[in-house]
Every structure is written in structure tokens, then in C-alpha cells.
PDB file of N, CA and C in Angstrom:
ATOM      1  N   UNK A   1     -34.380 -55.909  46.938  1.00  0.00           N
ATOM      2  CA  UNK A   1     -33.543 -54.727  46.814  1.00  0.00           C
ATOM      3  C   UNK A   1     -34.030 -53.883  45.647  1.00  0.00           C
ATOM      4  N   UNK A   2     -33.930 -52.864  45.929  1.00  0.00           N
ATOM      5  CA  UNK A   2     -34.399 -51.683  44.782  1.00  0.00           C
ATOM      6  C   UNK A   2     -33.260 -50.794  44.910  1.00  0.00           C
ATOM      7  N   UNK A   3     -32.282 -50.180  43.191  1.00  0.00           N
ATOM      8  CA  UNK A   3     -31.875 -49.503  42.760  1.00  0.00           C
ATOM      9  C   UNK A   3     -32.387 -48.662  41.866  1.00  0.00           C
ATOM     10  N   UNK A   4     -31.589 -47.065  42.642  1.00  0.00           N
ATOM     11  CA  UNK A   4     -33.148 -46.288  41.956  1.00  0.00           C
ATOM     12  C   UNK A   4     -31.945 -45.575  40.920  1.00  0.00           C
ATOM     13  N   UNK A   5     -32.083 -45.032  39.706  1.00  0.00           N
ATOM     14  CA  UNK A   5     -31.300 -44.548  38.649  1.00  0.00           C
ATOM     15  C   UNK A   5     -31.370 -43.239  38.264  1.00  0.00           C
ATOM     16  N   UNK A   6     -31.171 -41.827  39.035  1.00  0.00           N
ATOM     17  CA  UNK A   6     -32.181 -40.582  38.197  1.00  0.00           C
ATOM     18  C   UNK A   6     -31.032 -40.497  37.283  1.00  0.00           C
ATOM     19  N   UNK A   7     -31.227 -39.264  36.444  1.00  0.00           N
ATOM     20  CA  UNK A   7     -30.560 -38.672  35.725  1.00  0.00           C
ATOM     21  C   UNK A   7     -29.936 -37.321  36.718  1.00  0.00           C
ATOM     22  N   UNK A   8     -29.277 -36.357  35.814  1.00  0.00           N
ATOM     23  CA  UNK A   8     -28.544 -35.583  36.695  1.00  0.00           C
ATOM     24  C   UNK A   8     -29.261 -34.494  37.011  1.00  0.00           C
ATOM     25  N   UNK A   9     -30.353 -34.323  36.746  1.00  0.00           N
ATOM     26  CA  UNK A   9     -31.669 -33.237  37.388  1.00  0.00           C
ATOM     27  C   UNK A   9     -32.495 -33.857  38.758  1.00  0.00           C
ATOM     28  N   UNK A  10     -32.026 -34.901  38.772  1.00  0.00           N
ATOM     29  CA  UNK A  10     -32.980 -35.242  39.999  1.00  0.00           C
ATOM     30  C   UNK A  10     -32.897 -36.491  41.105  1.00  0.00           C
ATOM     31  N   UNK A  11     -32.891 -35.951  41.923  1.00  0.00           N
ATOM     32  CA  UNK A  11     -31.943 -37.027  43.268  1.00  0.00           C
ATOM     33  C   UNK A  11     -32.877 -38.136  43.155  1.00  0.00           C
ATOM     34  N   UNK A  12     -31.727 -39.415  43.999  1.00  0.00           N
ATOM     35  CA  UNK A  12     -32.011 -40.575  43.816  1.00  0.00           C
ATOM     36  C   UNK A  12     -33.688 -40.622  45.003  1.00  0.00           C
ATOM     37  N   UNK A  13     -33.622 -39.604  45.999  1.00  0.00           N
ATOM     38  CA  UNK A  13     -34.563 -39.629  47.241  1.00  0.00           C
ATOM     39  C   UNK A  13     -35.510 -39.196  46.484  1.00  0.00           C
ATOM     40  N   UNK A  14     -35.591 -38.072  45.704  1.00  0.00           N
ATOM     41  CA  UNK A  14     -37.162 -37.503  44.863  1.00  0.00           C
ATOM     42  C   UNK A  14     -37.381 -38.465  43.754  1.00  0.00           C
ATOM     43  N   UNK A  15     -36.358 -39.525  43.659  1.00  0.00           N
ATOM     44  CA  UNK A  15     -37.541 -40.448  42.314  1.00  0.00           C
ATOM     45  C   UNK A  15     -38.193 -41.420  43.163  1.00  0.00           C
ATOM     46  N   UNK A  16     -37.098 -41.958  43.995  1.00  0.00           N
ATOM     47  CA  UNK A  16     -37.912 -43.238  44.855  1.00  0.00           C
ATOM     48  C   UNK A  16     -39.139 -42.310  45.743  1.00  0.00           C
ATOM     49  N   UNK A  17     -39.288 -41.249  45.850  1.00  0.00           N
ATOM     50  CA  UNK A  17     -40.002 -40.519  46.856  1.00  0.00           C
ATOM     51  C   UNK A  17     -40.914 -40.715  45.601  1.00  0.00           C
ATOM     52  N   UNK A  18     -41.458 -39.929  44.273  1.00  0.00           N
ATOM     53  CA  UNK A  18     -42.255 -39.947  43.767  1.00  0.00           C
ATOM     54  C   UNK A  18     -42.930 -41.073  43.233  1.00  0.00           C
ATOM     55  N   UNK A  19     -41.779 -42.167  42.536  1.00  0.00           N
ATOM     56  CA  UNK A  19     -42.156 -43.765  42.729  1.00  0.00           C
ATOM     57  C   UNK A  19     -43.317 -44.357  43.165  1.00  0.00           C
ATOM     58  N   UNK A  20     -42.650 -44.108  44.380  1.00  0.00           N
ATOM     59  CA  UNK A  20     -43.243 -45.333  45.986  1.00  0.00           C
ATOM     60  C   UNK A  20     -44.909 -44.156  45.803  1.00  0.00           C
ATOM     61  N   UNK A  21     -44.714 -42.735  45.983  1.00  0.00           N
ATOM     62  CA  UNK A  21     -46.134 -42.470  46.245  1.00  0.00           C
ATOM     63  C   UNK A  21     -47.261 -42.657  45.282  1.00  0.00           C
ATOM     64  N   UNK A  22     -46.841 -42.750  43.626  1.00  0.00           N
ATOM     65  CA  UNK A  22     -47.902 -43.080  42.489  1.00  0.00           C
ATOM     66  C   UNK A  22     -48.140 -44.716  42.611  1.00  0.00           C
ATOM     67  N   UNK A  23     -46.751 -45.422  43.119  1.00  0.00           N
ATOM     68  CA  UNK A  23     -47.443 -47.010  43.392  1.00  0.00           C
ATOM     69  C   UNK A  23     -48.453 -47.266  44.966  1.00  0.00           C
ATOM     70  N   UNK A  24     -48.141 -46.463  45.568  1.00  0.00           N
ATOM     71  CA  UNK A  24     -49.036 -46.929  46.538  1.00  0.00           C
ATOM     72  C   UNK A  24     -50.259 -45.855  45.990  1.00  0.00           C
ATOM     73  N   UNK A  25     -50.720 -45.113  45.691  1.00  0.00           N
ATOM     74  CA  UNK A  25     -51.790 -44.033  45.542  1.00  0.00           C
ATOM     75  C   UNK A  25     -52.479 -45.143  44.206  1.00  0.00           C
ATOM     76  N   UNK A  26     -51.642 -45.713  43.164  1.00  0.00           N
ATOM     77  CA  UNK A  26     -52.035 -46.203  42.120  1.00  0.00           C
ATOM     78  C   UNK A  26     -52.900 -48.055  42.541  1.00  0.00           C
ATOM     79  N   UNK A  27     -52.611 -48.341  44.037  1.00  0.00           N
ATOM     80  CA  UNK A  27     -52.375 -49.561  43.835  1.00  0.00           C
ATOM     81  C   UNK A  27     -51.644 -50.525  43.601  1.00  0.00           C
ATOM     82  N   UNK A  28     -50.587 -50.311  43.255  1.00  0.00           N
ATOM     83  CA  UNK A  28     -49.680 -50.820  42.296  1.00  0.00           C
ATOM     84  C   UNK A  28     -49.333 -52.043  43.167  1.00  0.00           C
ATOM     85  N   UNK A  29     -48.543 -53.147  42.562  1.00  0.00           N
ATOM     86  CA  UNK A  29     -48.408 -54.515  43.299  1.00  0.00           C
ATOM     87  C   UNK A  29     -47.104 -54.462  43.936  1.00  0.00           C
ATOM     88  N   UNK A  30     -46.202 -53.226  43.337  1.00  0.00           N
ATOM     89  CA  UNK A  30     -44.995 -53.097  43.819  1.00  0.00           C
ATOM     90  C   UNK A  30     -45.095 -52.093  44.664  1.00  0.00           C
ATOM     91  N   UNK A  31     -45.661 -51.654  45.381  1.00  0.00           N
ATOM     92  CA  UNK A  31     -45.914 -50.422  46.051  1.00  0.00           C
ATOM     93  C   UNK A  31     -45.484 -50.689  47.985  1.00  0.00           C
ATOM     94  N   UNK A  32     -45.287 -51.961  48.516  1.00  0.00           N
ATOM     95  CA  UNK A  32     -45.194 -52.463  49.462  1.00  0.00           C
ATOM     96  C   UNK A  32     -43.412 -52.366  49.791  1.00  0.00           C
ATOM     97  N   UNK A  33     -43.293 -53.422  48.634  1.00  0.00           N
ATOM     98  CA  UNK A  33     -41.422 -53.384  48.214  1.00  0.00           C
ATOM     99  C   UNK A  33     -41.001 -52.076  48.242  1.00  0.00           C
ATOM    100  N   UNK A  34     -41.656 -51.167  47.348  1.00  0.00           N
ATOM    101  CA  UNK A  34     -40.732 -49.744  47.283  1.00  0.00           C
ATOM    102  C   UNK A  34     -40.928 -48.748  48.849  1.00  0.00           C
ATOM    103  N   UNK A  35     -42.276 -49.118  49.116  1.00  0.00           N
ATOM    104  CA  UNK A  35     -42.294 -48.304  50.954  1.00  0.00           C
ATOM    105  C   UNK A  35     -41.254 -48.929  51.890  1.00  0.00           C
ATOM    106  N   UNK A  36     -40.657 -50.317  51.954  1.00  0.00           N
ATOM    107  CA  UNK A  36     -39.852 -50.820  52.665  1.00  0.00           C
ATOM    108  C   UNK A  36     -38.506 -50.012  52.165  1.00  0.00           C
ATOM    109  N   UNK A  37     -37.689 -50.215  51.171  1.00  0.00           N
ATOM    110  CA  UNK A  37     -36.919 -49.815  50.545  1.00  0.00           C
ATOM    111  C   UNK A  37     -36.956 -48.043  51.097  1.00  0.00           C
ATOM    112  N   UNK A  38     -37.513 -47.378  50.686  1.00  0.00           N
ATOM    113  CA  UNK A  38     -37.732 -45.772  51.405  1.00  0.00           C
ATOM    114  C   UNK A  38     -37.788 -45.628  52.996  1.00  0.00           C
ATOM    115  N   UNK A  39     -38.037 -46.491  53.034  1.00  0.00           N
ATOM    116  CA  UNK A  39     -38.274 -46.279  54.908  1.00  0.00           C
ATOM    117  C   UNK A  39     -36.374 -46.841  55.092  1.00  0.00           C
ATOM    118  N   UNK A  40     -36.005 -47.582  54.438  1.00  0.00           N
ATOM    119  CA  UNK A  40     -34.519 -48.350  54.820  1.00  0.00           C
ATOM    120  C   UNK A  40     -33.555 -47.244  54.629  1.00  0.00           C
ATOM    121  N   UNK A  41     -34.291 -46.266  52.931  1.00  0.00           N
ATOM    122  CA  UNK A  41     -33.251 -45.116  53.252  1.00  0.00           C
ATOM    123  C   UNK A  41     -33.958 -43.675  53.935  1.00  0.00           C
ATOM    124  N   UNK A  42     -34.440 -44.162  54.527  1.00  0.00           N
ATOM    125  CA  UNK A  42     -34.950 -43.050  55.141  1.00  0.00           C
ATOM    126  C   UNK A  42     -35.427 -41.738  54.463  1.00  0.00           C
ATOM    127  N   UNK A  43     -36.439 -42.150  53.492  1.00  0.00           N
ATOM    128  CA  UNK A  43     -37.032 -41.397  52.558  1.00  0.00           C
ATOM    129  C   UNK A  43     -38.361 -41.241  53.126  1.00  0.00           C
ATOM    130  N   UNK A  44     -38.916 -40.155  52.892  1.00  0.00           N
ATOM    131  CA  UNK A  44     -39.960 -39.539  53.888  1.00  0.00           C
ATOM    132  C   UNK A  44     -40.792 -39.382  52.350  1.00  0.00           C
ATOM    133  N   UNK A  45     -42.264 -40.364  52.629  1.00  0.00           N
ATOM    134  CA  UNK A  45     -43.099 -40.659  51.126  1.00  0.00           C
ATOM    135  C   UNK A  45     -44.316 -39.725  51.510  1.00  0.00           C
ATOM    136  N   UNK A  46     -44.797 -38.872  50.831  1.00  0.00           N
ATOM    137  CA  UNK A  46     -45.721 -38.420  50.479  1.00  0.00           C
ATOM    138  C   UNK A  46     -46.784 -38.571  50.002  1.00  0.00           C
ATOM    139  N   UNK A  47     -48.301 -38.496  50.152  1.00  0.00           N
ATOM    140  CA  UNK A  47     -49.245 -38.717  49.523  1.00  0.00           C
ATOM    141  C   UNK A  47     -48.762 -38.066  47.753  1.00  0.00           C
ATOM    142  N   UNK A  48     -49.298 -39.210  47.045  1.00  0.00           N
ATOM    143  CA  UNK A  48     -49.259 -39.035  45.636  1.00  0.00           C
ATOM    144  C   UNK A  48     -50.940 -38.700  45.195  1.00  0.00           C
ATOM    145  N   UNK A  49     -51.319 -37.833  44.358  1.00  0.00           N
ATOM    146  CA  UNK A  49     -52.420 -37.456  44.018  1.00  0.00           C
ATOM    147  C   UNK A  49     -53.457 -37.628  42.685  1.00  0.00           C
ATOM    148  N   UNK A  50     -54.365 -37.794  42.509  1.00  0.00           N
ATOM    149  CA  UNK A  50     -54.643 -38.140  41.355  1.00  0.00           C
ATOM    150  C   UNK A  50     -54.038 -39.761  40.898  1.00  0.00           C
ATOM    151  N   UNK A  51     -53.968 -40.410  41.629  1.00  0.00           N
ATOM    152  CA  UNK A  51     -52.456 -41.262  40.907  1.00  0.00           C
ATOM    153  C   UNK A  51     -53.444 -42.588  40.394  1.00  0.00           C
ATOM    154  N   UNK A  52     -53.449 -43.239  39.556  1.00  0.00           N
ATOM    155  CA  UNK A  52     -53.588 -44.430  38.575  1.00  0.00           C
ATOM    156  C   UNK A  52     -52.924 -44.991  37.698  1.00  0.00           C
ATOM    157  N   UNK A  53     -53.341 -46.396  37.600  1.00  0.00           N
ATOM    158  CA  UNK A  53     -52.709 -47.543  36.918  1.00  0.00           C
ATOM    159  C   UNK A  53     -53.645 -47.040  35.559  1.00  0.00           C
ATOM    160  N   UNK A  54     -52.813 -47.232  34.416  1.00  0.00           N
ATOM    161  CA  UNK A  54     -52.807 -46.941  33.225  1.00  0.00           C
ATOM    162  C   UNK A  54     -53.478 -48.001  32.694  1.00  0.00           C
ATOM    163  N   UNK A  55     -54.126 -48.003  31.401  1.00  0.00           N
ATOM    164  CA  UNK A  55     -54.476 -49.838  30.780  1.00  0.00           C
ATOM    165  C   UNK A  55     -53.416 -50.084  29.930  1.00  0.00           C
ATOM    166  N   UNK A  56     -52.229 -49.167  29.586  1.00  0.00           N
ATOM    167  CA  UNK A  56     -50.694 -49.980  29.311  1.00  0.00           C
ATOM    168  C   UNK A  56     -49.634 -50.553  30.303  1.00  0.00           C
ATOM    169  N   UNK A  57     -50.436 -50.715  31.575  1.00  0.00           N
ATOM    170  CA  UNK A  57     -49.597 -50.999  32.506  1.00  0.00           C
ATOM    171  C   UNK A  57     -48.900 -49.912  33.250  1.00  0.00           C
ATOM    172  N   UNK A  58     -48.651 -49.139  32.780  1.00  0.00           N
ATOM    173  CA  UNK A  58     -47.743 -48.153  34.090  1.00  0.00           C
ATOM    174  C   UNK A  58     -48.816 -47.686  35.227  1.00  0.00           C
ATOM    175  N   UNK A  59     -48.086 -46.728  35.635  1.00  0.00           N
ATOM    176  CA  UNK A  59     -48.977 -45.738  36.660  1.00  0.00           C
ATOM    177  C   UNK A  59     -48.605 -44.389  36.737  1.00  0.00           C
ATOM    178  N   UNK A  60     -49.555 -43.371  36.782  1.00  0.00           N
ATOM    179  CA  UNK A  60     -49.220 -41.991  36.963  1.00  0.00           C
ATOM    180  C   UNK A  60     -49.615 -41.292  38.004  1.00  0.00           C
ATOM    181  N   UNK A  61     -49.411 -40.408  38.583  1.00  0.00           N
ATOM    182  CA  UNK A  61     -49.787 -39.470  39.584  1.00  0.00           C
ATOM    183  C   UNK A  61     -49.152 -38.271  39.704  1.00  0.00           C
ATOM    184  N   UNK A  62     -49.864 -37.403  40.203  1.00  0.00           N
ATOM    185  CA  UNK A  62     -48.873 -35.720  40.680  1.00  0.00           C
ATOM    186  C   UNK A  62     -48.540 -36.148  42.199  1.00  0.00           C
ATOM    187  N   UNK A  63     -47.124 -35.762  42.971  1.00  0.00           N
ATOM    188  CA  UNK A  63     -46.794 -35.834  43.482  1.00  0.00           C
ATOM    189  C   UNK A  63     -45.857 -34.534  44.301  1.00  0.00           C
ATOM    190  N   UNK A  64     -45.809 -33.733  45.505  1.00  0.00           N
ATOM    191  CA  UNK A  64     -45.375 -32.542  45.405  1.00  0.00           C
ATOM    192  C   UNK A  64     -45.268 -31.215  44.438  1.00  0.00           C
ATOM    193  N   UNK A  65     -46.421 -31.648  43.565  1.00  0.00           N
ATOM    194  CA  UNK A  65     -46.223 -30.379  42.247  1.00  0.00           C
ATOM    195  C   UNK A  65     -46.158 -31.380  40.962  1.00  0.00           C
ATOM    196  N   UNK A  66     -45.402 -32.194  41.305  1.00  0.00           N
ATOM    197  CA  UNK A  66     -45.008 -32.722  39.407  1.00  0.00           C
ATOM    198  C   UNK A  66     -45.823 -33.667  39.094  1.00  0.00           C
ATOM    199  N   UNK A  67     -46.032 -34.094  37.988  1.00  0.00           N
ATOM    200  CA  UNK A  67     -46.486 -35.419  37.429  1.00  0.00           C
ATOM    201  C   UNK A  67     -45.556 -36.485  37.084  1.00  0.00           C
ATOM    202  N   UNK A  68     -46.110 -37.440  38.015  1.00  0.00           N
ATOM    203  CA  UNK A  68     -44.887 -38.575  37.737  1.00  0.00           C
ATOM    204  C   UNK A  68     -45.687 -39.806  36.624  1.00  0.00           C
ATOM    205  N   UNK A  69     -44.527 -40.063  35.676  1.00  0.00           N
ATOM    206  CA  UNK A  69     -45.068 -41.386  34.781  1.00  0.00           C
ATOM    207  C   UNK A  69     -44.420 -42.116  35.069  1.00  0.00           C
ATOM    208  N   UNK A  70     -44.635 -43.848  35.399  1.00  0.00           N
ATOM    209  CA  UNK A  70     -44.071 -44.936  35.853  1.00  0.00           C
ATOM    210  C   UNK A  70     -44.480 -45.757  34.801  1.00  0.00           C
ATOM    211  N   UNK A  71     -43.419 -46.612  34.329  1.00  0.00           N
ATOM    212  CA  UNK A  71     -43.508 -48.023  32.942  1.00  0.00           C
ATOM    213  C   UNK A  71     -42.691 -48.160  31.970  1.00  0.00           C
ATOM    214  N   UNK A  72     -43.029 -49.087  31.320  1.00  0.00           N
ATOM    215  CA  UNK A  72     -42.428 -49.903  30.749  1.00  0.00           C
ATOM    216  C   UNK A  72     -41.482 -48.283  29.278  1.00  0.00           C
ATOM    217  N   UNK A  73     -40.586 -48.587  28.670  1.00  0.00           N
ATOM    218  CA  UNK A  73     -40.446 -47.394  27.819  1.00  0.00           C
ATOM    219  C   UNK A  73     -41.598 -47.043  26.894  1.00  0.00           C
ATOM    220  N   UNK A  74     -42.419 -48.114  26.605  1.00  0.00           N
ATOM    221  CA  UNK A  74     -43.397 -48.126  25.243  1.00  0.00           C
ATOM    222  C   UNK A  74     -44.803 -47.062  26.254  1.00  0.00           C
ATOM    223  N   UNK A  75     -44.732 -47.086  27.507  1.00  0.00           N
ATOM    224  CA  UNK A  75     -45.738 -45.981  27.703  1.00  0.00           C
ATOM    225  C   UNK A  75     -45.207 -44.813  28.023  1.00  0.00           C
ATOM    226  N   UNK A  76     -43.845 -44.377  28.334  1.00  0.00           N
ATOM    227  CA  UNK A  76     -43.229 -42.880  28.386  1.00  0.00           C
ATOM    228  C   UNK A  76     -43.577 -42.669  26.705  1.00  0.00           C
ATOM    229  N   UNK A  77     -43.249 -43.276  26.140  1.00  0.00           N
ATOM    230  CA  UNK A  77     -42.832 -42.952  24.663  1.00  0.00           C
ATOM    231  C   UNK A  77     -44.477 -42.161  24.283  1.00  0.00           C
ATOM    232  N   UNK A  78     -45.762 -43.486  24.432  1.00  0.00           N
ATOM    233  CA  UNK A  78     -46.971 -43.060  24.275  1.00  0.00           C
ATOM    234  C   UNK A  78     -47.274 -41.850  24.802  1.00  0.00           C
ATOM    235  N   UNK A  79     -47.127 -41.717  26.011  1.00  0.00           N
ATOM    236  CA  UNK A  79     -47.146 -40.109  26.837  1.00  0.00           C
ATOM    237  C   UNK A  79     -46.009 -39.103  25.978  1.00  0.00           C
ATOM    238  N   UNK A  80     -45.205 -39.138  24.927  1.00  0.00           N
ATOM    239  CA  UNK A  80     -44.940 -37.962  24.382  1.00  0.00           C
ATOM    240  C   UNK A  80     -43.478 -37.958  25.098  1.00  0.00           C
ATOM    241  N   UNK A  81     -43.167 -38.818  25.839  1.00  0.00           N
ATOM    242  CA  UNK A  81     -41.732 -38.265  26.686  1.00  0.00           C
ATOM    243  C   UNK A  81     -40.355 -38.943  25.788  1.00  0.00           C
ATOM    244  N   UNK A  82     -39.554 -37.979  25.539  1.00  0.00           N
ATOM    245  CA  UNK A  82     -38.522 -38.058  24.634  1.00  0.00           C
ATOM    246  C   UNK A  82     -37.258 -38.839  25.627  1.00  0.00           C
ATOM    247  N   UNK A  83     -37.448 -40.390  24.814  1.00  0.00           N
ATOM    248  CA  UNK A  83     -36.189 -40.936  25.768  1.00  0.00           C
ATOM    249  C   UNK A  83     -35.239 -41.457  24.522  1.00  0.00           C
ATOM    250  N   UNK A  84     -34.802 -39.919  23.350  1.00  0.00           N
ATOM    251  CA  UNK A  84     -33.762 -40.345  22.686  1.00  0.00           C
ATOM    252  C   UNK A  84     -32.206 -40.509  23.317  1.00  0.00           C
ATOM    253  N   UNK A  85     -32.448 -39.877  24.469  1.00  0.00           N
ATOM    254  CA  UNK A  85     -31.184 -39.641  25.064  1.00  0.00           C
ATOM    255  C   UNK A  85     -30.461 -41.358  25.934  1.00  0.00           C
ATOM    256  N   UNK A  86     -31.938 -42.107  26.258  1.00  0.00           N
ATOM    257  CA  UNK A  86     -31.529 -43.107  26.855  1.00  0.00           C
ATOM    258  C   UNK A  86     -30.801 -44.185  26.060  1.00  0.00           C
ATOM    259  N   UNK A  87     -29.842 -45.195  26.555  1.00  0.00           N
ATOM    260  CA  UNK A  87     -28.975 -45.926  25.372  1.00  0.00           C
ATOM    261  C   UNK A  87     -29.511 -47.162  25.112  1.00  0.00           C
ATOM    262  N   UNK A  88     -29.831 -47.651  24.088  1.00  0.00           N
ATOM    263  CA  UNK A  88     -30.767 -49.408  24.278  1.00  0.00           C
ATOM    264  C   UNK A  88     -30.095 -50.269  25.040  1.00  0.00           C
ATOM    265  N   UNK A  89     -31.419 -50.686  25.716  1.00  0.00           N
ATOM    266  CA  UNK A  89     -30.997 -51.817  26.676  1.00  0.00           C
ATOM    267  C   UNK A  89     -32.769 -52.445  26.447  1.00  0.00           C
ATOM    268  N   UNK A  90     -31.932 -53.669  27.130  1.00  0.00           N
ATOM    269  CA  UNK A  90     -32.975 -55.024  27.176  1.00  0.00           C
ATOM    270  C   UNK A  90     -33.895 -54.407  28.524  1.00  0.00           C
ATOM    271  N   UNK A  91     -35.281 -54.327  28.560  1.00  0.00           N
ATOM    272  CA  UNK A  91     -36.042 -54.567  29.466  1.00  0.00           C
ATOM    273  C   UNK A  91     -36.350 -55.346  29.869  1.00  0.00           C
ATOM    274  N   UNK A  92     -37.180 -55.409  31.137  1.00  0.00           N
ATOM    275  CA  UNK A  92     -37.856 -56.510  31.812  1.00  0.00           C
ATOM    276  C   UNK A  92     -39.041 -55.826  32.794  1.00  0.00           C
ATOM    277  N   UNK A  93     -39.816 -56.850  33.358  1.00  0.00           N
ATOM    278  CA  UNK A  93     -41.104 -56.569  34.257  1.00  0.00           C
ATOM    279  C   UNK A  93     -40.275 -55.692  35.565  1.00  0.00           C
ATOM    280  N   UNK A  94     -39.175 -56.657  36.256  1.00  0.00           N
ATOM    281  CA  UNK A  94     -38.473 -55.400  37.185  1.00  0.00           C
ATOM    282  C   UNK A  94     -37.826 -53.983  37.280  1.00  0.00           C
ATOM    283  N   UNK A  95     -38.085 -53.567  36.051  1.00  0.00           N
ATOM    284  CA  UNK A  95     -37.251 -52.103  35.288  1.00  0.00           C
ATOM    285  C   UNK A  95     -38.353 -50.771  35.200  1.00  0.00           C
ATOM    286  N   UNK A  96     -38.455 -50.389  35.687  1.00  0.00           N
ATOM    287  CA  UNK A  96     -39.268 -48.779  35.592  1.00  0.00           C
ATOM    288  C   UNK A  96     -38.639 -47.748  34.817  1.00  0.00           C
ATOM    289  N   UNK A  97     -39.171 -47.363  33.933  1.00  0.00           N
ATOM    290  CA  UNK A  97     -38.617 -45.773  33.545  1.00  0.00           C
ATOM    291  C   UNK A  97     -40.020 -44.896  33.836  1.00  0.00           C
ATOM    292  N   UNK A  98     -39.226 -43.632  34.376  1.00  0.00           N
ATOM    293  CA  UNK A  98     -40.272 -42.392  35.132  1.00  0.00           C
ATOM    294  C   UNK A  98     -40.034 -41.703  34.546  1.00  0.00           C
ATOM    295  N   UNK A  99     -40.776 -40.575  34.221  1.00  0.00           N
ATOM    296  CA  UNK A  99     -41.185 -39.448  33.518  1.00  0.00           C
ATOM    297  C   UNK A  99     -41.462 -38.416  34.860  1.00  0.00           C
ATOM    298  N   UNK A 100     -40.740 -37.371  34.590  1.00  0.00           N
ATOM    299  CA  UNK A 100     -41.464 -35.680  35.661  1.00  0.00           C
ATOM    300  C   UNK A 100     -42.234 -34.816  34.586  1.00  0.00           C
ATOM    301  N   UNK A 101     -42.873 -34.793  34.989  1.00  0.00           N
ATOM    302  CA  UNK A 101     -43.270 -33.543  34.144  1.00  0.00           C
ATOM    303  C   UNK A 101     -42.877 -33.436  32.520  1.00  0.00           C
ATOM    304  N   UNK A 102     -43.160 -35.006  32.212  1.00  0.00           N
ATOM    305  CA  UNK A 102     -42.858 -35.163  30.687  1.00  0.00           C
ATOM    306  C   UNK A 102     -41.207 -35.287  30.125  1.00  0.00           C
ATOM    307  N   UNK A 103     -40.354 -34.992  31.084  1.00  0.00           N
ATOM    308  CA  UNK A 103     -39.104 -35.386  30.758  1.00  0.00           C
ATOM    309  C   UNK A 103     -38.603 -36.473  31.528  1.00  0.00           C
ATOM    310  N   UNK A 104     -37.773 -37.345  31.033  1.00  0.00           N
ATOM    311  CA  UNK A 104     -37.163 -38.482  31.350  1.00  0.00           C
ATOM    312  C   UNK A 104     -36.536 -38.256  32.518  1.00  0.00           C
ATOM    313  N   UNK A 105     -36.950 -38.922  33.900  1.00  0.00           N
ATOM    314  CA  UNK A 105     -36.067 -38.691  35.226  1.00  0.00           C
ATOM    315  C   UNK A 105     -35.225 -39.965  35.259  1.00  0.00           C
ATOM    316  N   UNK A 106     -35.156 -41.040  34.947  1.00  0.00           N
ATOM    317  CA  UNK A 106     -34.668 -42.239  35.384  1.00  0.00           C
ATOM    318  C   UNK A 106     -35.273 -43.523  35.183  1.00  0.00           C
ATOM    319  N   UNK A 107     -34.301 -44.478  36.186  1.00  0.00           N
ATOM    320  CA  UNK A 107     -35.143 -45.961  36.514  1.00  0.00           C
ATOM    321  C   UNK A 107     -34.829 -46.162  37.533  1.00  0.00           C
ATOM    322  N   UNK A 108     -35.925 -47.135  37.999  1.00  0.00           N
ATOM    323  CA  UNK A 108     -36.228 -47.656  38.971  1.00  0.00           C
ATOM    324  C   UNK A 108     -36.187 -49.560  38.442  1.00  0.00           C
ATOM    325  N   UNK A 109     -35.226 -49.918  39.485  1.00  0.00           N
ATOM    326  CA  UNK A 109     -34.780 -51.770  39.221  1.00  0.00           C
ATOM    327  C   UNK A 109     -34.989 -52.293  40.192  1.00  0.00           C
ATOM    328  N   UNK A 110     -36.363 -53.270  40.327  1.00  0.00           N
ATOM    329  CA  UNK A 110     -36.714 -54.176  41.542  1.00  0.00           C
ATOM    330  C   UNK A 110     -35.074 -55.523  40.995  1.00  0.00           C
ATOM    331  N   UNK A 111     -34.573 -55.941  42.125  1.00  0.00           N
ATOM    332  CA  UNK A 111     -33.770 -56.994  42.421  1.00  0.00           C
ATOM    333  C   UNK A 111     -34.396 -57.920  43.377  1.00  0.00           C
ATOM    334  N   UNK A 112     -33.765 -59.052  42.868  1.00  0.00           N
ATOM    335  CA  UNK A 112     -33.823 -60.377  43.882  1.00  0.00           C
ATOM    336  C   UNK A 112     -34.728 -61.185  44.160  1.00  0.00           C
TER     337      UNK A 112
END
């Protein structure tokens, strides 16, 4: 199960939409899980462009226009993206925070 988290600029369908296309364009190992999950809500995925796995672990790509950042908080932060607004919490390997276009869109939580 995947729960996707945006903030209030951006629907739950355009993060898992941008997501799923930088993990599959990137390779990514989770990229299988999140196409099932989009197809269940009937999210229509797009080729992601440019898109790669980072050597801090995340992944990035442009996707419909924007640039999406996928990882852990310590690589939004490295990329310059201001997540003073987010409240501390404990991470883990199943937890995504995404970046649009350099501002904080959300998370993304693999379950189960």
C-alpha cells in the first residue's frame, strides 16, 4: 500500500503521477509498487524525463514541465529546498519527501 501526502498546492494524483514517473525513468527499485498503486487509482503516469538516481540516494526528473526531487529529507535539504515548514518526524527507508520545482510538495509512504 502506498499513501501519498501533498501539501495544499498539489493533488494527491500529480505527486503519485510525478513519483511513479522519476522512479520508473530513474530505475528506481520502488518504481513497480508505485505503477501498481497508480494504475489502482487510476492515475494516468507519464514519461518522466531526464530522470536519475542521485549518489545520495534519491531520484530526480522533469516531469510534465516541473522538476521533481524524490528522498530522504537530507537530499531536499542538499538541493536547496526549504522544508522549515515540515514538523519533525522520525524517518525511514519507506518515507519519500518530493520537491516541485524546488518547493516542498509532500510524501510519499510505502506500507506493508
Amino acid at each position: 500500500m502506498v499513501s501519498v501526502l501533498p501539501v495544499g498546492w498539489m493533488s494527491e494524483s500529480d505527486l503519485l503521477r510525478g513519483v511513479t514517473a522519476v522512479a520508473c525513468g530513474a530505475g528506481h527499485p520502488v518504481a513497480s509498487l508505485l505503477l501498481r498503486e497508480a494504475d489502482m487509482r487510476v492515475v494516468r503516469v507519464v514519461d518522466g524525463l531526464n530522470c536519475e538516481r542521485l549518489p545520495t540516494g534519491g531520484a530526480a526528473g522533469v516531469v510534465a514541465g516541473s522538476r521533481f526531487l524524490v528522498g530522504s529529507p537530507e537530499v531536499l535539504l542538499d538541493h536547496g529546498v526549504d522544508l522549515s515548514a515540515v514538523p519533525p518526524m522520525e524517518t525511514n527507508d519507506a518515507m519519500f519527501f518530493v520537491a516541485v520545482d524546488g518547493r516542498f510538495a509532500g510524501l510519499v509512504l510505502l506500507e506493508g
